[in-house]
N, C-alpha and C. Protein backbone atom coordinates (compact mmCIF):
# COMPACT_ATOMS: atom_id res chain seq x y z
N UNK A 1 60.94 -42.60 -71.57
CA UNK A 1 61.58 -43.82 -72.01
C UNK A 1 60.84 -44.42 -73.18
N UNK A 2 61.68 -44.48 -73.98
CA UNK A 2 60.69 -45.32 -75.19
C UNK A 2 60.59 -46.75 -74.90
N UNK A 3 59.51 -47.14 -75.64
CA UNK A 3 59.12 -48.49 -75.73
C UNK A 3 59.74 -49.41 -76.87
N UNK A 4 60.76 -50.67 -76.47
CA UNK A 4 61.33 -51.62 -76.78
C UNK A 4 61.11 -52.60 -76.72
N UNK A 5 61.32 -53.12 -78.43
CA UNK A 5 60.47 -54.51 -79.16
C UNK A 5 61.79 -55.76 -78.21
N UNK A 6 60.96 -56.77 -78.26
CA UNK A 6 61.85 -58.28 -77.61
C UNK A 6 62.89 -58.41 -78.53
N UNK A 7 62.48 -58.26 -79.68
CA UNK A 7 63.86 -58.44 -81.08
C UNK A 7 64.74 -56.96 -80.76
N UNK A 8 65.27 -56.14 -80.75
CA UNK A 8 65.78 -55.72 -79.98
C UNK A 8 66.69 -55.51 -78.85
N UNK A 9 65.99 -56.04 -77.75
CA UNK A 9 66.29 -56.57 -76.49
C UNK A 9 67.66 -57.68 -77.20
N UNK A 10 66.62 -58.59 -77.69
CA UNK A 10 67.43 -59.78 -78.20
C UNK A 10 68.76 -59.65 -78.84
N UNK A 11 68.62 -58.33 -79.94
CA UNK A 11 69.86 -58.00 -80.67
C UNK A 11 71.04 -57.54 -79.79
N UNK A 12 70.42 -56.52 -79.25
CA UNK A 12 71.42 -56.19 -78.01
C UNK A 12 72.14 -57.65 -77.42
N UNK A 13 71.95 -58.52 -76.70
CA UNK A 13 72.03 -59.34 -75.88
C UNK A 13 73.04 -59.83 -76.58
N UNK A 14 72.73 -60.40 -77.83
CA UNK A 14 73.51 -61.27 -78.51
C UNK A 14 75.09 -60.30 -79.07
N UNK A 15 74.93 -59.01 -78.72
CA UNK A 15 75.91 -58.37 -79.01
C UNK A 15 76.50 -57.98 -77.87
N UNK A 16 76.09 -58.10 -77.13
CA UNK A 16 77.06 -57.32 -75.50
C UNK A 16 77.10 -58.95 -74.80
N UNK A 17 76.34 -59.63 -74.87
CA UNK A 17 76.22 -60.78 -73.15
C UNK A 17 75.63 -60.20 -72.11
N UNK A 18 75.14 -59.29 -72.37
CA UNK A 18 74.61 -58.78 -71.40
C UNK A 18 72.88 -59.29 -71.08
N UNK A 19 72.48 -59.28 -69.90
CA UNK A 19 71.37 -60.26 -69.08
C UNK A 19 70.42 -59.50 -69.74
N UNK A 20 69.21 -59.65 -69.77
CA UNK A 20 67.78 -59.41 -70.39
C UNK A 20 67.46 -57.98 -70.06
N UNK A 21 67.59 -57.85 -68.30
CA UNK A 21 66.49 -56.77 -68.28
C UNK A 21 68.09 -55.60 -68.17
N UNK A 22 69.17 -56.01 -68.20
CA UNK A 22 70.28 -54.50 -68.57
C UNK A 22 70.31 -54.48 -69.50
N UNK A 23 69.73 -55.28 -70.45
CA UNK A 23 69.48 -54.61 -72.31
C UNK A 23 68.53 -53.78 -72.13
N UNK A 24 67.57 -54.70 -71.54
CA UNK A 24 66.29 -53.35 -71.59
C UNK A 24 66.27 -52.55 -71.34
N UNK A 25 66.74 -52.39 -69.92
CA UNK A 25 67.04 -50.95 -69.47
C UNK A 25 67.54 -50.15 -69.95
N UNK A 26 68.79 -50.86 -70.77
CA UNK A 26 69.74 -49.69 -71.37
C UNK A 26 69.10 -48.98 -72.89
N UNK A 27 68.59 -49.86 -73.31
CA UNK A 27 68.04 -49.42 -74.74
C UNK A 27 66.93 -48.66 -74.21
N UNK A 28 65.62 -48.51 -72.94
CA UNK A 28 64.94 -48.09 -72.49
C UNK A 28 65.43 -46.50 -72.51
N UNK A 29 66.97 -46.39 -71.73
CA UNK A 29 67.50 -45.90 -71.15
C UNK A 29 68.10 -44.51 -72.27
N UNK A 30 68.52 -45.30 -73.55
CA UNK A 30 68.84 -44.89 -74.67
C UNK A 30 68.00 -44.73 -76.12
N UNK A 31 66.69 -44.79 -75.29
CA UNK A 31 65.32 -44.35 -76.01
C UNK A 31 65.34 -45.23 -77.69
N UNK A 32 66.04 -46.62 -77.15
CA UNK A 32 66.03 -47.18 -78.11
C UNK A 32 67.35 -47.62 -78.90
N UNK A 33 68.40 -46.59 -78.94
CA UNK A 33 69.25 -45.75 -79.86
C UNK A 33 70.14 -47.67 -79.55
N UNK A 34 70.12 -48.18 -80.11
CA UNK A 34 71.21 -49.82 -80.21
C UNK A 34 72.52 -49.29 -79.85
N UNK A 35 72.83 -48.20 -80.79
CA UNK A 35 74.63 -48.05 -80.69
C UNK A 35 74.92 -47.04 -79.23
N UNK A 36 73.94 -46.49 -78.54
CA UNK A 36 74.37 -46.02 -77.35
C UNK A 36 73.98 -46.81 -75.98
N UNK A 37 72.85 -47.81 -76.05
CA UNK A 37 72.88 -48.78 -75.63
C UNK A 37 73.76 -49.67 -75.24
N UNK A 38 74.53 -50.07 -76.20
CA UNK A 38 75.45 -50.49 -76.27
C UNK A 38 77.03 -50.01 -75.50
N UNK A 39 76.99 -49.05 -75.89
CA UNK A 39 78.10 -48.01 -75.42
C UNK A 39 77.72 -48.10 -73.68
N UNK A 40 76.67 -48.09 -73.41
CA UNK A 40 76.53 -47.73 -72.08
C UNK A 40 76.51 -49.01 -71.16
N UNK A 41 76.41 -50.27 -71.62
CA UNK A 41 76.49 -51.70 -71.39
C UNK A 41 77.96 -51.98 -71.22
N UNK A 42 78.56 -51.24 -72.32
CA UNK A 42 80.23 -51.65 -72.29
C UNK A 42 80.93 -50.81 -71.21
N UNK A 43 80.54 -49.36 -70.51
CA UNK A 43 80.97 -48.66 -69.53
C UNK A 43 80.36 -49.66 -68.24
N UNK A 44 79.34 -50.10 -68.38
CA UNK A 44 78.86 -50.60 -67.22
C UNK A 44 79.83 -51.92 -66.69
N UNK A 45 80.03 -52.26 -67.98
CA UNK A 45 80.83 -53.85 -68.03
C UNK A 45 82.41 -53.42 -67.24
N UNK A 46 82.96 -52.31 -67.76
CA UNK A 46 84.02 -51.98 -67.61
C UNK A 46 84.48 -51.61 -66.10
N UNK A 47 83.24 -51.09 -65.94
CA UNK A 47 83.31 -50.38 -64.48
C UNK A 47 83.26 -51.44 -63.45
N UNK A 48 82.40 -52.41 -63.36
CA UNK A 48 82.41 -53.84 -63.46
C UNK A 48 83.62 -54.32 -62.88
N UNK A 49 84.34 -54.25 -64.21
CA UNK A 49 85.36 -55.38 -64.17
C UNK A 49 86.05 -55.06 -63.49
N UNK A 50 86.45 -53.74 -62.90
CA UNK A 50 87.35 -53.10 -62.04
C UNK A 50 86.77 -53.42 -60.37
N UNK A 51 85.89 -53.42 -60.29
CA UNK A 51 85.72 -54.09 -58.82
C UNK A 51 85.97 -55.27 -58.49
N UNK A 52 86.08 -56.67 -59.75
CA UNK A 52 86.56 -57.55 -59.60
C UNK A 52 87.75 -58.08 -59.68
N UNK A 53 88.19 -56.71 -59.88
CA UNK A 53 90.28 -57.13 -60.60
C UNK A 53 90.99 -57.87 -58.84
N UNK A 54 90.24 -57.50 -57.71
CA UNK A 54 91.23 -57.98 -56.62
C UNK A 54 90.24 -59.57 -56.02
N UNK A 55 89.29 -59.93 -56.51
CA UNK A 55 88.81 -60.94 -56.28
C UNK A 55 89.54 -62.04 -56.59
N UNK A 56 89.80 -63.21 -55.95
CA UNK A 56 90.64 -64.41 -56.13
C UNK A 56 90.65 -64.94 -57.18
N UNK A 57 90.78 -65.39 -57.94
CA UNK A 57 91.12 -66.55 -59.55
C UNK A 57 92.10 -67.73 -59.27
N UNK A 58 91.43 -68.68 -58.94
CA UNK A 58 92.53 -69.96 -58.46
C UNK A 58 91.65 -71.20 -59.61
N UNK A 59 90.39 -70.92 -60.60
CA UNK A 59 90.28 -71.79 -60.98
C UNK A 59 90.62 -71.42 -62.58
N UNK A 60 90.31 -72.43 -63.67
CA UNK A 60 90.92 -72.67 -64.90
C UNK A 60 91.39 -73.27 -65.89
N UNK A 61 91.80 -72.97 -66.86
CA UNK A 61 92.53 -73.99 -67.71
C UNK A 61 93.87 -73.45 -68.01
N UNK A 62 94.36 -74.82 -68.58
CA UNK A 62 95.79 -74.34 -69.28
C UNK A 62 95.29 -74.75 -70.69
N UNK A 63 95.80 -73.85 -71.49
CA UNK A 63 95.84 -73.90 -73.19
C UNK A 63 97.15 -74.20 -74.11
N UNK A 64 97.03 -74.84 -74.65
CA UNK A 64 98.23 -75.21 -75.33
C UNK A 64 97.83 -75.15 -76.58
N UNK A 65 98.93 -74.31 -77.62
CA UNK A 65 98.94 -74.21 -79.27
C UNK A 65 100.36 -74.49 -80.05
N UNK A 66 100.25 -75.21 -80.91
CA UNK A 66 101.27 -75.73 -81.27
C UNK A 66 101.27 -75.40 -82.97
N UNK A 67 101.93 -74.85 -83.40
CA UNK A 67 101.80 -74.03 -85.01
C UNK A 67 102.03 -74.76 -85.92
N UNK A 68 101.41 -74.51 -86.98
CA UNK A 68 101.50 -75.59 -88.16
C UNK A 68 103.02 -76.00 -88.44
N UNK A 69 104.01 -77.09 -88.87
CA UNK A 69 104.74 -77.39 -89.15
C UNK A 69 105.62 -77.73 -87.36
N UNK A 70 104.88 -77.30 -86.59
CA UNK A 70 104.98 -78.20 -84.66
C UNK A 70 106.70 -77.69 -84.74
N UNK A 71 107.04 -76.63 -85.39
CA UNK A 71 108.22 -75.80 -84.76
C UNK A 71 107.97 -74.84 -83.60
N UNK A 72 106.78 -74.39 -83.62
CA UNK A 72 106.35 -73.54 -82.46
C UNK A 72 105.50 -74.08 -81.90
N UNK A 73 105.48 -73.59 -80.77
CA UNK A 73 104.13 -74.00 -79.33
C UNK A 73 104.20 -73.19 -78.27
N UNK A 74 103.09 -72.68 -77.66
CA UNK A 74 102.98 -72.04 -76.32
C UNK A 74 102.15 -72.88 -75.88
N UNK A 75 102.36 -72.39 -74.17
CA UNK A 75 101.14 -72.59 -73.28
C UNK A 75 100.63 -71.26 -72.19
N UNK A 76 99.12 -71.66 -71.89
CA UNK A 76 99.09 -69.85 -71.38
C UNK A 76 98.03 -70.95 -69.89
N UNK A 77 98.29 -70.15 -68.90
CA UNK A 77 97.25 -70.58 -68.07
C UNK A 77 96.15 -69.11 -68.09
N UNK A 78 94.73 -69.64 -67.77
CA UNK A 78 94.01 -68.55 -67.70
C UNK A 78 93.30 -68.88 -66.65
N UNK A 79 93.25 -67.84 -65.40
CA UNK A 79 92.04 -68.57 -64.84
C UNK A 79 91.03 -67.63 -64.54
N UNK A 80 89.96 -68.07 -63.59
CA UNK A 80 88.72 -67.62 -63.49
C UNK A 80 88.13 -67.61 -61.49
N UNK A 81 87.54 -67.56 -61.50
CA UNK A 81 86.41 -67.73 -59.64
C UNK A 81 86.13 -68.73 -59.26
N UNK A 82 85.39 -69.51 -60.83
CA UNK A 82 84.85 -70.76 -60.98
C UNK A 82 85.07 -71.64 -61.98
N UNK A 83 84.74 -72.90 -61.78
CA UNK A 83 85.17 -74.16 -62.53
C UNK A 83 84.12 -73.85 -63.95
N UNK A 84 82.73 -73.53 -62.99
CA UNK A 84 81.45 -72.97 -64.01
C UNK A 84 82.19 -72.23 -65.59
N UNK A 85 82.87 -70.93 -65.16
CA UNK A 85 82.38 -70.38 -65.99
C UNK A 85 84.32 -70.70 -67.00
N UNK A 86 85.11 -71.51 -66.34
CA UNK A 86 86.29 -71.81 -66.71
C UNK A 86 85.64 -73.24 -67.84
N UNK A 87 84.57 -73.53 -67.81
CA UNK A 87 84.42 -74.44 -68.85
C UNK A 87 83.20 -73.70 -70.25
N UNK A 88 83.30 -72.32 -70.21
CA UNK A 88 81.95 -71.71 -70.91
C UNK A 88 83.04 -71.61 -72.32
N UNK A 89 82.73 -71.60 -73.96
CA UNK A 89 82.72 -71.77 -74.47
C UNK A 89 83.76 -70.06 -74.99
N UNK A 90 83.33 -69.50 -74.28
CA UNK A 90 84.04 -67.94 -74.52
C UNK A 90 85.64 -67.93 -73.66
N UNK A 91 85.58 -68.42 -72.57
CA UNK A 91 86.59 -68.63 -71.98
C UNK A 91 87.57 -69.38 -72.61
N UNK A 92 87.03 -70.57 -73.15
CA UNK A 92 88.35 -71.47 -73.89
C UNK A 92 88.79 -70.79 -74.61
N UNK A 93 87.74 -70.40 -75.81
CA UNK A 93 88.37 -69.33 -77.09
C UNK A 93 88.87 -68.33 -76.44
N UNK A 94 88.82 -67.49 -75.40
CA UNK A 94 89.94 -66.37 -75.74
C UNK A 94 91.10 -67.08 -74.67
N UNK A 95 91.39 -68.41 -74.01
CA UNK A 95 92.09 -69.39 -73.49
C UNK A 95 93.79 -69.32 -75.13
N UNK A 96 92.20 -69.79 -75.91
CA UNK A 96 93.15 -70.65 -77.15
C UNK A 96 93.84 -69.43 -78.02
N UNK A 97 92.87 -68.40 -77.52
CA UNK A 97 93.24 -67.13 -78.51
C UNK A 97 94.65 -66.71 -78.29
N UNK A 98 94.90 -66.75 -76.94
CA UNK A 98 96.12 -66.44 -76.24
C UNK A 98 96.99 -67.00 -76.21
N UNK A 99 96.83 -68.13 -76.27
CA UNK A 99 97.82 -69.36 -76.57
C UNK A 99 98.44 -68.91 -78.15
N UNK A 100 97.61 -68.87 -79.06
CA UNK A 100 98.12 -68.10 -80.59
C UNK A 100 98.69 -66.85 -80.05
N UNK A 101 98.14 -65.99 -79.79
CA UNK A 101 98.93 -65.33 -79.24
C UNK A 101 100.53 -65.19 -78.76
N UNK A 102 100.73 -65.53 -77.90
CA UNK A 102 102.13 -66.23 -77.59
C UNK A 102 102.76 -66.39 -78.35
N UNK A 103 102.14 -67.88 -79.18
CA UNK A 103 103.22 -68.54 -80.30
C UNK A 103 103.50 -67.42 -81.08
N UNK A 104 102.90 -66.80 -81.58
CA UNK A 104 102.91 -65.46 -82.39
C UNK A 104 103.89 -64.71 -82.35
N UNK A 105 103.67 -64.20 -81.37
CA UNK A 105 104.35 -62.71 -80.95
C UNK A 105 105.08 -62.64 -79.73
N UNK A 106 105.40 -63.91 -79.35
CA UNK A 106 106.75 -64.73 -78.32
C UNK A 106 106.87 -63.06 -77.09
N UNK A 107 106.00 -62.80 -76.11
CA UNK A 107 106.02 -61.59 -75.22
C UNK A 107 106.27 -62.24 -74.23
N UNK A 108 107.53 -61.70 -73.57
CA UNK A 108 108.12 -62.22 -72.48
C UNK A 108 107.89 -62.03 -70.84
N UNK A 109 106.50 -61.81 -71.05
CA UNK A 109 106.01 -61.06 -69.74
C UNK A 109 104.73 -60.69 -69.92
N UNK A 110 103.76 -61.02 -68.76
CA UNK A 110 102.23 -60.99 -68.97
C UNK A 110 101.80 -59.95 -68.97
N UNK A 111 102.40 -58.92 -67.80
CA UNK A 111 101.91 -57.21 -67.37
C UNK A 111 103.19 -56.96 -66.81
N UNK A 112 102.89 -55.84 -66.44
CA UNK A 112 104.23 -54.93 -66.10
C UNK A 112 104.59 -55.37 -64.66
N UNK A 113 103.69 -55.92 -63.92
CA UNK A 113 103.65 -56.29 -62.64
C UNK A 113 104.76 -57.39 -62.72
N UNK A 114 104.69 -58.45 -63.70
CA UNK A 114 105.35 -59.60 -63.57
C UNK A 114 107.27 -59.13 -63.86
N UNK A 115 107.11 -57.84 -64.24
CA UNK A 115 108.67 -57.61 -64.83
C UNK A 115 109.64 -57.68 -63.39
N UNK A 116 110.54 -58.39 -63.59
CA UNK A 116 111.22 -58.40 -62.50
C UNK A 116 112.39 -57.10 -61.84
N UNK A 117 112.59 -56.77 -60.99
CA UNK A 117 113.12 -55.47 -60.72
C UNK A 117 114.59 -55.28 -61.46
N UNK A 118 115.25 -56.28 -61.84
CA UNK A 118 116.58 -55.94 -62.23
C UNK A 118 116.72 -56.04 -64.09
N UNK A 119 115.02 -55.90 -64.24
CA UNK A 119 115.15 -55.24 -65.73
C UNK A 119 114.78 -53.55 -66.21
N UNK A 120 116.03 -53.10 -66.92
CA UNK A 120 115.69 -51.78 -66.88
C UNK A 120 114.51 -51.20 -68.23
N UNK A 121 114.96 -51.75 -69.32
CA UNK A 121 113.84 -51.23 -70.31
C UNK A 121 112.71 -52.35 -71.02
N UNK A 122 111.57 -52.22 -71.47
CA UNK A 122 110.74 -53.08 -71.67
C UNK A 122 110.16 -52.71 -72.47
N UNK A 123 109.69 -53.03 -73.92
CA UNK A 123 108.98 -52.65 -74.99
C UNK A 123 107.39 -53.19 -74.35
N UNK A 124 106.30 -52.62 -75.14
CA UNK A 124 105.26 -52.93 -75.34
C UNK A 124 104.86 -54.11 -75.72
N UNK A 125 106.11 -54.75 -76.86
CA UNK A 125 105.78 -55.46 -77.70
C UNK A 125 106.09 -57.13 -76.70
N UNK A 126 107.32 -56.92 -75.64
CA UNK A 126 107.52 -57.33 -74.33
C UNK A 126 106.58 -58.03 -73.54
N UNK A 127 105.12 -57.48 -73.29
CA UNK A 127 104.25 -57.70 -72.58
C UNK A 127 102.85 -57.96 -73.09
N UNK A 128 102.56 -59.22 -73.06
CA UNK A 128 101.23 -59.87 -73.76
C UNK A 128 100.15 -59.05 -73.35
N UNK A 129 99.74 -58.08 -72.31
CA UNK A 129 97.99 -57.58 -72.25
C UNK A 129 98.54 -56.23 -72.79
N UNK A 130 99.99 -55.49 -73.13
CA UNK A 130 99.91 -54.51 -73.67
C UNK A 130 100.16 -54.31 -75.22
N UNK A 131 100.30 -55.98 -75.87
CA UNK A 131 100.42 -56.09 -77.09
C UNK A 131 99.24 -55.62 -78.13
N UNK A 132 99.32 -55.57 -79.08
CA UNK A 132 97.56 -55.66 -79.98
C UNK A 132 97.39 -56.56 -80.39
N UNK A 133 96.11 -57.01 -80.76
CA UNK A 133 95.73 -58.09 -81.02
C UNK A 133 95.86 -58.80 -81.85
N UNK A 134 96.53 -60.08 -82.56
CA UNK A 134 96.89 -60.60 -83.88
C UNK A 134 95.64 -60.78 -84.99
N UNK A 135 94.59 -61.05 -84.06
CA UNK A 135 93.23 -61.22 -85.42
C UNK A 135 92.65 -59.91 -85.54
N UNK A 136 92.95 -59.00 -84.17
CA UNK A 136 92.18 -57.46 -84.88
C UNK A 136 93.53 -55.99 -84.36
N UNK A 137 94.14 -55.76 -85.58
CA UNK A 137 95.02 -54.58 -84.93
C UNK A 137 94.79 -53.46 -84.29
N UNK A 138 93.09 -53.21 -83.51
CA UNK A 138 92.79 -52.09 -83.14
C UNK A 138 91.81 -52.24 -81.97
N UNK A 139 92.39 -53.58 -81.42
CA UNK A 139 92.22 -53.80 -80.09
C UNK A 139 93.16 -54.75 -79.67
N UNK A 140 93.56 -54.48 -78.23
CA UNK A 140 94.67 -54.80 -77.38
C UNK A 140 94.34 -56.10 -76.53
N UNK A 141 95.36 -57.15 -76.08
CA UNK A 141 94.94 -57.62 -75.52
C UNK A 141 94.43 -57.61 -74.20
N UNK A 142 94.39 -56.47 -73.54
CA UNK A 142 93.93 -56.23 -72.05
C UNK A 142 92.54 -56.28 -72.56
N UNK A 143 92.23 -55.33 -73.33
CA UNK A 143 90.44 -55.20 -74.19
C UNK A 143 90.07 -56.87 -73.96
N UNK A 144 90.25 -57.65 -74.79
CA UNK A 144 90.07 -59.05 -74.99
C UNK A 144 89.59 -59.70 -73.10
N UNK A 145 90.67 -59.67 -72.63
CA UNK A 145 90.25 -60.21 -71.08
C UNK A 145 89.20 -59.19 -70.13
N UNK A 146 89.71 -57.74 -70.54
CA UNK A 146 88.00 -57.24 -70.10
C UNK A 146 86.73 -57.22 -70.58
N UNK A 147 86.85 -57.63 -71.57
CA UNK A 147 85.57 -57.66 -71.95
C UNK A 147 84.79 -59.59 -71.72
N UNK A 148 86.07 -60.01 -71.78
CA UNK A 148 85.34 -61.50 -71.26
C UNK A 148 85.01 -61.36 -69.39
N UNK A 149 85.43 -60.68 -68.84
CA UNK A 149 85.21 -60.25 -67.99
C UNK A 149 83.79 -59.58 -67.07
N UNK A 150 83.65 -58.48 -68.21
CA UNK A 150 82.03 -57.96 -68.26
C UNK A 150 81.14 -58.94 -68.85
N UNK A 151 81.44 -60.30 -69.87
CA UNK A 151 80.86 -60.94 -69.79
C UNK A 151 80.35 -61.80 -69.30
N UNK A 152 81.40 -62.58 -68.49
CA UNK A 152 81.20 -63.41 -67.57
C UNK A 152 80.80 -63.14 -66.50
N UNK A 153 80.82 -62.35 -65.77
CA UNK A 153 80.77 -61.22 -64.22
C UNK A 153 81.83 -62.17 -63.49
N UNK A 154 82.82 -62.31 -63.65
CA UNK A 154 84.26 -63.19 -62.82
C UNK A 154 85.58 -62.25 -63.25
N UNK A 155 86.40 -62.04 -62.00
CA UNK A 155 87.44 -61.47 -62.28
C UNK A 155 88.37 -63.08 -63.40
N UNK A 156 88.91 -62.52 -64.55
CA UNK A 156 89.45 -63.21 -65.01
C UNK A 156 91.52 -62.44 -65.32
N UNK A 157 91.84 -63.92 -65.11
CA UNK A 157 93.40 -63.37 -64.85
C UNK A 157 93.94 -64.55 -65.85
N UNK A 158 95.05 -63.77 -66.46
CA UNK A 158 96.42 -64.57 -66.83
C UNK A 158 97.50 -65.06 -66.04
N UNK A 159 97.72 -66.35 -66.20
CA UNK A 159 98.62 -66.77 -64.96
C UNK A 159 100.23 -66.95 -65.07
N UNK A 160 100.11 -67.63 -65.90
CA UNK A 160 101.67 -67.93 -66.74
C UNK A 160 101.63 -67.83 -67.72
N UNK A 161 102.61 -67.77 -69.04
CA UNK A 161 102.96 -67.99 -70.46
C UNK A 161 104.43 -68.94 -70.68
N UNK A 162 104.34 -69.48 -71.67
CA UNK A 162 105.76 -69.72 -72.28
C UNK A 162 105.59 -70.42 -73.90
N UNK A 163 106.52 -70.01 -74.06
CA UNK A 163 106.41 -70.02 -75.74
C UNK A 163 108.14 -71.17 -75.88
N UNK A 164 107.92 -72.18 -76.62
CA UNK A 164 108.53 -73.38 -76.94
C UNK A 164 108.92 -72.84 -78.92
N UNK A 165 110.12 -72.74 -78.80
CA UNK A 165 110.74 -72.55 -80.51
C UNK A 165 111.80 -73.85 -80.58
N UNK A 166 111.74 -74.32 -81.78
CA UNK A 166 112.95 -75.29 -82.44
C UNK A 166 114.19 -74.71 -82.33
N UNK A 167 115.31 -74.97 -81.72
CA UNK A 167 116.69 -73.81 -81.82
C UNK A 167 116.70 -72.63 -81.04
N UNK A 168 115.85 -72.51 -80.28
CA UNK A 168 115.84 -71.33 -79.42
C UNK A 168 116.46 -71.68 -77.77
């Protein structure tokens, strides 16, 4: 195992969220190497997040965005485990992110789960966690909630959507 400087440690951290000594380890782990470090923080996160997908989420916020010229507006509920981590600074933003979202790209359905049985076909474009992302086209929004996910260590869920148009 190689030996790893605190600046380092630190860089990592500030790039994953990840706790002190699973930077260390991992960069320990990855004889240093930042970009596989990394890689191996984000499998860990991932793997993670899947044990928490059936854990309860009853706490949260609701987000509301309303688009320049207040012809458009959504609202998205998001919630979380805890009140704690439903007020952390990452949560609102990808809260508010989603809320743009919505207004955006008006998806009539959160996941495939929510589609109701007496609809027969459903685009991608249909369903907000299988959409891509409006600020980066080469990540999806499911990416976005797992990875706040591995950050937070809380199963985090989407609850409702609705998107408000002038004439619609």
């Amino acid at each position: 195992m190689a030996k790893v400087s605190t600046a380092q440690v630190k860089e990592l951290r500030d790039q994953t969220g990840a706790g002190i000594m699973d930077a260390k380890r991992a960069l320990e782990d990855a004889d240093g190497d930042m970009k596989a470090a990394s890689q191996a923080l984000m499998e860990q996160g991932l793997a993670s997040a899947a044990k928490r997908a059936g854990r309860d989420a009853a706490e949260g916020v609701i987000e509301s965005y309303i688009h320049t010229g207040s012809r458009v507006g959504s609202l998205v509920e998001l919630n979380c485990e805890t009140d704690f981590v439903a007020r952390t600074p990452e949560f609102k933003a990808l809260a508010r992110d989603l809320a743009m979202q919505v207004a955006a790209m008006n998806p009539r359905y959160v996941d495939r789960d929510s589609i109701p049985d007496d609809v027969d076909e459903v685009s991608e474009d249909d369903i907000l966690l299988d959409q891509m992302y409006i600020r980066d086209g080469s990540v999806k929004v499911s990416d976005l909630v797992t990875e706040l996910i591995a950050k937070v260590g809380e199963n985090v869920k989407i609850g409702r959507i609705e998107r408000f148009a002038l004439g619609e």
